[in-house]
Protein backbone atom coordinates (compact mmCIF):
# COMPACT_ATOMS: atom_id res chain seq x y z
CA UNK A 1 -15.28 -3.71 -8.85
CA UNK A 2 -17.89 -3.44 -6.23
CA UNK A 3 -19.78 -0.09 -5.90
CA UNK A 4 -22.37 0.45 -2.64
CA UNK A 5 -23.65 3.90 -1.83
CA UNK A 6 -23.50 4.56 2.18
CA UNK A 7 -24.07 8.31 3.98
CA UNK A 8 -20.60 9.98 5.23
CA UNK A 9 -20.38 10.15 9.29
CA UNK A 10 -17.95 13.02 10.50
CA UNK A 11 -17.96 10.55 13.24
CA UNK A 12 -14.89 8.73 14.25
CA UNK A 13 -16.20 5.94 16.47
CA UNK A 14 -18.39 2.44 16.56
CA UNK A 15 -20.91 1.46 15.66
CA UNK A 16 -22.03 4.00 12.22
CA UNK A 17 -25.57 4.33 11.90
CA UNK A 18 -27.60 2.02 9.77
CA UNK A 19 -26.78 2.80 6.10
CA UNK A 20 -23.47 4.91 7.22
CA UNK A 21 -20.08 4.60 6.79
CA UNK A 22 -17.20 6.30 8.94
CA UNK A 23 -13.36 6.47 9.53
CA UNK A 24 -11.60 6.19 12.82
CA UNK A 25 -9.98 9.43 12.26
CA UNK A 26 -10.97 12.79 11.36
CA UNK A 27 -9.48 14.55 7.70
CA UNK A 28 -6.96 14.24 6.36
CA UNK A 29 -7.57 10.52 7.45
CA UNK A 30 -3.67 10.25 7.75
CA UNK A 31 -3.93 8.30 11.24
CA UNK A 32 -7.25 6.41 9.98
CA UNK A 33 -6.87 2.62 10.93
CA UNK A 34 -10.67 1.34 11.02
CA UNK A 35 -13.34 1.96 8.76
CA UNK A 36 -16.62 1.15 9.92
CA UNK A 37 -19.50 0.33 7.36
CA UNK A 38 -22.72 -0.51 8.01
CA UNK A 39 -24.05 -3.95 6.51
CA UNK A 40 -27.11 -1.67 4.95
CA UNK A 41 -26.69 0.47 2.04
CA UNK A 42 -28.22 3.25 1.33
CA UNK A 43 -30.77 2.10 -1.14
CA UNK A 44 -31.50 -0.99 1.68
CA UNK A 45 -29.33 -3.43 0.40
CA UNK A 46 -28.28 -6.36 2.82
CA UNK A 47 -24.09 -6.13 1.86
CA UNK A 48 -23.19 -8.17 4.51
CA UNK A 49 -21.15 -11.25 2.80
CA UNK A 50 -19.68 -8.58 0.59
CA UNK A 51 -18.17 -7.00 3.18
CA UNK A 52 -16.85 -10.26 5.00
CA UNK A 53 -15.19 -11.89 1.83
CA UNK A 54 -12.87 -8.43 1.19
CA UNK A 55 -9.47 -9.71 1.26
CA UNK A 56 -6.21 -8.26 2.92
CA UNK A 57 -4.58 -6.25 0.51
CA UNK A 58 -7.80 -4.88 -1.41
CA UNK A 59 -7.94 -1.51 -2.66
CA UNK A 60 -10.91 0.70 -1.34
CA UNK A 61 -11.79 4.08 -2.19
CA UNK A 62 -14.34 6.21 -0.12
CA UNK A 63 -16.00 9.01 -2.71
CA UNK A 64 -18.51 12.08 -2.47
CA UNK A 65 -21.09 10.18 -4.89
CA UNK A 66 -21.45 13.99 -6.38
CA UNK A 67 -18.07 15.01 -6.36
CA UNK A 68 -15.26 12.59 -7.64
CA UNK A 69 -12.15 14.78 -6.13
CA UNK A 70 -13.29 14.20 -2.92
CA UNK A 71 -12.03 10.82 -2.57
CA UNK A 72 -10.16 8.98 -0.26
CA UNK A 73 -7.65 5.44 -0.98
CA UNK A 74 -7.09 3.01 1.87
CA UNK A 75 -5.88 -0.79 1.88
CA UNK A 76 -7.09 -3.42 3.61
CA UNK A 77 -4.84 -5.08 6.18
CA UNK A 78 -6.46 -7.59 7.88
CA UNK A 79 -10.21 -9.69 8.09
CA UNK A 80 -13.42 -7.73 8.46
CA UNK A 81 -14.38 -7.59 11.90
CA UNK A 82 -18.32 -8.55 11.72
CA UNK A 83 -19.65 -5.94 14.79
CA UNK A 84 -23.34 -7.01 14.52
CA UNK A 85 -24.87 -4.67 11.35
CA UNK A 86 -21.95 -3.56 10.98
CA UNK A 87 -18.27 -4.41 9.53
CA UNK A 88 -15.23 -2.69 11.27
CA UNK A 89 -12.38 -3.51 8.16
CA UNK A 90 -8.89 -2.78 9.32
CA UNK A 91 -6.87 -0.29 6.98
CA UNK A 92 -4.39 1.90 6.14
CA UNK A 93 -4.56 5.16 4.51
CA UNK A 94 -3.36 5.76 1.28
CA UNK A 95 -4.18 9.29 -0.16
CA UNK A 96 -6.37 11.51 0.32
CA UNK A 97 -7.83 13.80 -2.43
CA UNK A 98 -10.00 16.38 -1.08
CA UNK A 99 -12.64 15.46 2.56
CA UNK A 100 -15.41 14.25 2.55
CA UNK A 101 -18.52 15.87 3.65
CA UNK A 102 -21.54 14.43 5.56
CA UNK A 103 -23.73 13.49 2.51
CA UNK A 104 -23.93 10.59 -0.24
CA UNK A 105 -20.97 8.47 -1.17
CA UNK A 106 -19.79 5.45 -2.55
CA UNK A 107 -17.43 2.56 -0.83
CA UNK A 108 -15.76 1.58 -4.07
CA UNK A 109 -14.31 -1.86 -3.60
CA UNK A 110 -11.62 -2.75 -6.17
CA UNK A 111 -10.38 -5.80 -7.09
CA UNK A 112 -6.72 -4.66 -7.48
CA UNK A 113 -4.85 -6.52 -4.39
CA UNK A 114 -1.89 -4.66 -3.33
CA UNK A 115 1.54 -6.03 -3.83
CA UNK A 116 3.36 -4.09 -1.81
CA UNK A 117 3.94 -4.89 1.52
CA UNK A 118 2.89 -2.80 4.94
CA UNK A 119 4.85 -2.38 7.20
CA UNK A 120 8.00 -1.64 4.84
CA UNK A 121 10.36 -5.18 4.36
CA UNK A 122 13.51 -4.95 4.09
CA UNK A 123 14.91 -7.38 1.64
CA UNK A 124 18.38 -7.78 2.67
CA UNK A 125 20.39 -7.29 6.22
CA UNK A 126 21.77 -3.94 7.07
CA UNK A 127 25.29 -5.73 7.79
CA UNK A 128 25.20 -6.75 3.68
CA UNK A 129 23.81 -3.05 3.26
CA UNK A 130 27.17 -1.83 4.15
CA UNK A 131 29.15 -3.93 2.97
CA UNK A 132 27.97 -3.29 -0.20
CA UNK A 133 28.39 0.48 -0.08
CA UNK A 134 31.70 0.01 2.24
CA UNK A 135 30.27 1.68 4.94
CA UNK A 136 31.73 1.34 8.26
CA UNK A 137 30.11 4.16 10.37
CA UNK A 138 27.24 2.91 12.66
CA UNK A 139 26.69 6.76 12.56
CA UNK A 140 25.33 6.04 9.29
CA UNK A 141 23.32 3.40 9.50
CA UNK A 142 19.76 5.01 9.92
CA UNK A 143 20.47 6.51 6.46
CA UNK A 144 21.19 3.48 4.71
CA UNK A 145 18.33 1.73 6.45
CA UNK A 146 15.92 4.15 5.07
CA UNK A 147 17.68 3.65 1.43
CA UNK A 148 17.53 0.06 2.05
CA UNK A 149 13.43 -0.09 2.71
CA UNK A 150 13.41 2.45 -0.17
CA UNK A 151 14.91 0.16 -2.33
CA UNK A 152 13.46 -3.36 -0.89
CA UNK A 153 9.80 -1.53 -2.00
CA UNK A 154 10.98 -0.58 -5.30
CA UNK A 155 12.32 -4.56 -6.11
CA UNK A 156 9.32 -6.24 -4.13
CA UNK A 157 6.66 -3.80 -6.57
CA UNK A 158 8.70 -4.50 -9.70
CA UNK A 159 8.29 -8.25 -8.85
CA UNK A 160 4.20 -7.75 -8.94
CA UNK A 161 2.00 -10.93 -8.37
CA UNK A 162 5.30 -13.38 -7.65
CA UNK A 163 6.71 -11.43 -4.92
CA UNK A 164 5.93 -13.40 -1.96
CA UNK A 165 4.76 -10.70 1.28
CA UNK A 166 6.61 -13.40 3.92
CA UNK A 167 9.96 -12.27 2.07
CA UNK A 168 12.51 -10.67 4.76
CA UNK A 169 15.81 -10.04 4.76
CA UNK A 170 16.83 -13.40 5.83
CA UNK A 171 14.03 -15.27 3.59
CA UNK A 172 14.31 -13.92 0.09
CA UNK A 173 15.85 -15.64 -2.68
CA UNK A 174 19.52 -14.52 -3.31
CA UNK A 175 18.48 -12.51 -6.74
CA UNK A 176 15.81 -10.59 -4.97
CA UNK A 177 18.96 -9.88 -2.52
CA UNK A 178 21.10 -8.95 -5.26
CA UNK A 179 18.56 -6.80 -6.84
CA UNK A 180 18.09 -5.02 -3.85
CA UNK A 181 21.58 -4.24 -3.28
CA UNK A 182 21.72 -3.02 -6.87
CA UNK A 183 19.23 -0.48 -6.23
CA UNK A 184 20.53 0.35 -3.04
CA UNK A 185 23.55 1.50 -4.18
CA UNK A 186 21.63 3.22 -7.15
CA UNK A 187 19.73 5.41 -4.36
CA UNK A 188 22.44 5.76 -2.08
CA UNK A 189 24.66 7.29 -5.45
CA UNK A 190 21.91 8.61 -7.23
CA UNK A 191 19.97 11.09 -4.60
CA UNK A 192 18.16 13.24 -7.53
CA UNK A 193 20.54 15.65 -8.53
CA UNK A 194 21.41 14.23 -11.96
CA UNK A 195 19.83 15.27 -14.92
CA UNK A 196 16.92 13.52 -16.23
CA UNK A 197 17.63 11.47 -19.38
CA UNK A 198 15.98 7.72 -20.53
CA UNK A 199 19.28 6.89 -20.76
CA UNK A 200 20.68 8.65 -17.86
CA UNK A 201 21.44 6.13 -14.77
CA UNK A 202 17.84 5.20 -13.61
CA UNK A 203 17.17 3.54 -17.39
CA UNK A 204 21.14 1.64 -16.88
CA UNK A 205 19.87 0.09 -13.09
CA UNK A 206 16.44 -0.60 -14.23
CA UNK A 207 18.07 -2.57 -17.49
CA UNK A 208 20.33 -4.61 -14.56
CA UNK A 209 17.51 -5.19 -12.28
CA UNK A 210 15.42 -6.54 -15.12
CA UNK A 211 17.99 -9.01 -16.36
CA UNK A 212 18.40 -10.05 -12.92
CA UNK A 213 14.84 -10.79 -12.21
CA UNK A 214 13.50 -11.96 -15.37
CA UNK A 215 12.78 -15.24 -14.35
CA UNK A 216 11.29 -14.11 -10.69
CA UNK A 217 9.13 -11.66 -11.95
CA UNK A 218 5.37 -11.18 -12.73
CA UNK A 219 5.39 -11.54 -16.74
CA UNK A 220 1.86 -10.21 -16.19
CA UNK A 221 3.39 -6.44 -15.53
CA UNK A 222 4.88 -4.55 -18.20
């Protein structure tokens, strides 16, 4: 983990000041996209091939160095842009604690790479989506698409470091498939209204997903 401190900018364009950091978007930083950081900390350290080696898929948390609930969790999406003493690092927002305020913080840069894929993947086709919950209705089939992504994040997370982010729903494996229309119909049965038990029917699809993927997935993740 990488910890720099930087001043806040309320501001929501390019360039930041030297030794600042901003967002492209005011709080809550829902719609925040960019985050522009200058290649200077704040005690005058040169950051710059730091900031140019963070990965796609990198954690990054922006935090009032005084105040650790106001703290803000963004991914990485693509290359830092390098905007001449400064880096503008493509991202999307995460979560968002409590705002930030124009003094000291701290660009916290993890080295946890995100698994999960952005925008959401589907894992299977929405034709084999149906079929598999003999559904017939094209009235229906927003609602099982949004069951289907649901599910196609759950199996691609459970899958951790092996789960490969070019996987669609014409290019995964057939057990990814399979385990993806096991949860699917989980979800699409299951919408919250039974009672919680560990051996209610989240623990019985869980114990078939597992058996179906124990060879594909991460042994790393518990």
């Amino acid at each position: 983990m990488t910890f720099w401190e930087y001043q806040y900018s309320s501001a929501t364009t390019a360039p930041p000041g030297n030794r600042q950091l901003r967002f492209d978007a005011a709080p809550p930083y829902t719609d925040v996209t960019r985050l522009f950081v200058s290649t200077e900390t704040s005690l005058d350290r040169d950051v710059y091939h730091s900031l140019v080696g963070i990965p796609p898929g990198r954690i990054l948390y922006v935090q009032d160095l005084d105040d650790h609930t106001r703290l803000v969790q963004l991914r990485v999406t693509g290359p830092p842009v390098d905007g001449g003493g400064y880096f503008e690092i493509p991202v999307e927002w995460l979560r968002t604690d409590l705002p930030l305020t124009g003094q000291a913080c701290a660009l916290i840069i993890t080295t946890e790479l995100s698994a999960s894929p952005s925008p959401p993947v589907r894992l299977e086709t929405l034709a084999n989506a149906k079929l598999h919950l003999h559904i017939t209705d094209p009235a229906r089939d927003a609602e099982v698409i949004v069951k289907l992504e649901h599910a196609s994040a759950l199996i691609y997370e459970y899958i951790g470091a092996r789960a490969d982010p070019t996987w669609n729903e014409l290019t995964a494996p057939d057990v990814v498939q399979a385990a993806t229309l096991k949860m699917l119909a989980h979800l699409y049965e299951h919408r919250g209204d039974d009672a919680a038990s560990v051996f209610g029917p989240d623990a019985k699809v869980w114990d078939g997903i597992s058996a179906l993927l124990m060879r594909a997935r991460d042994p790393a993740v518990s």
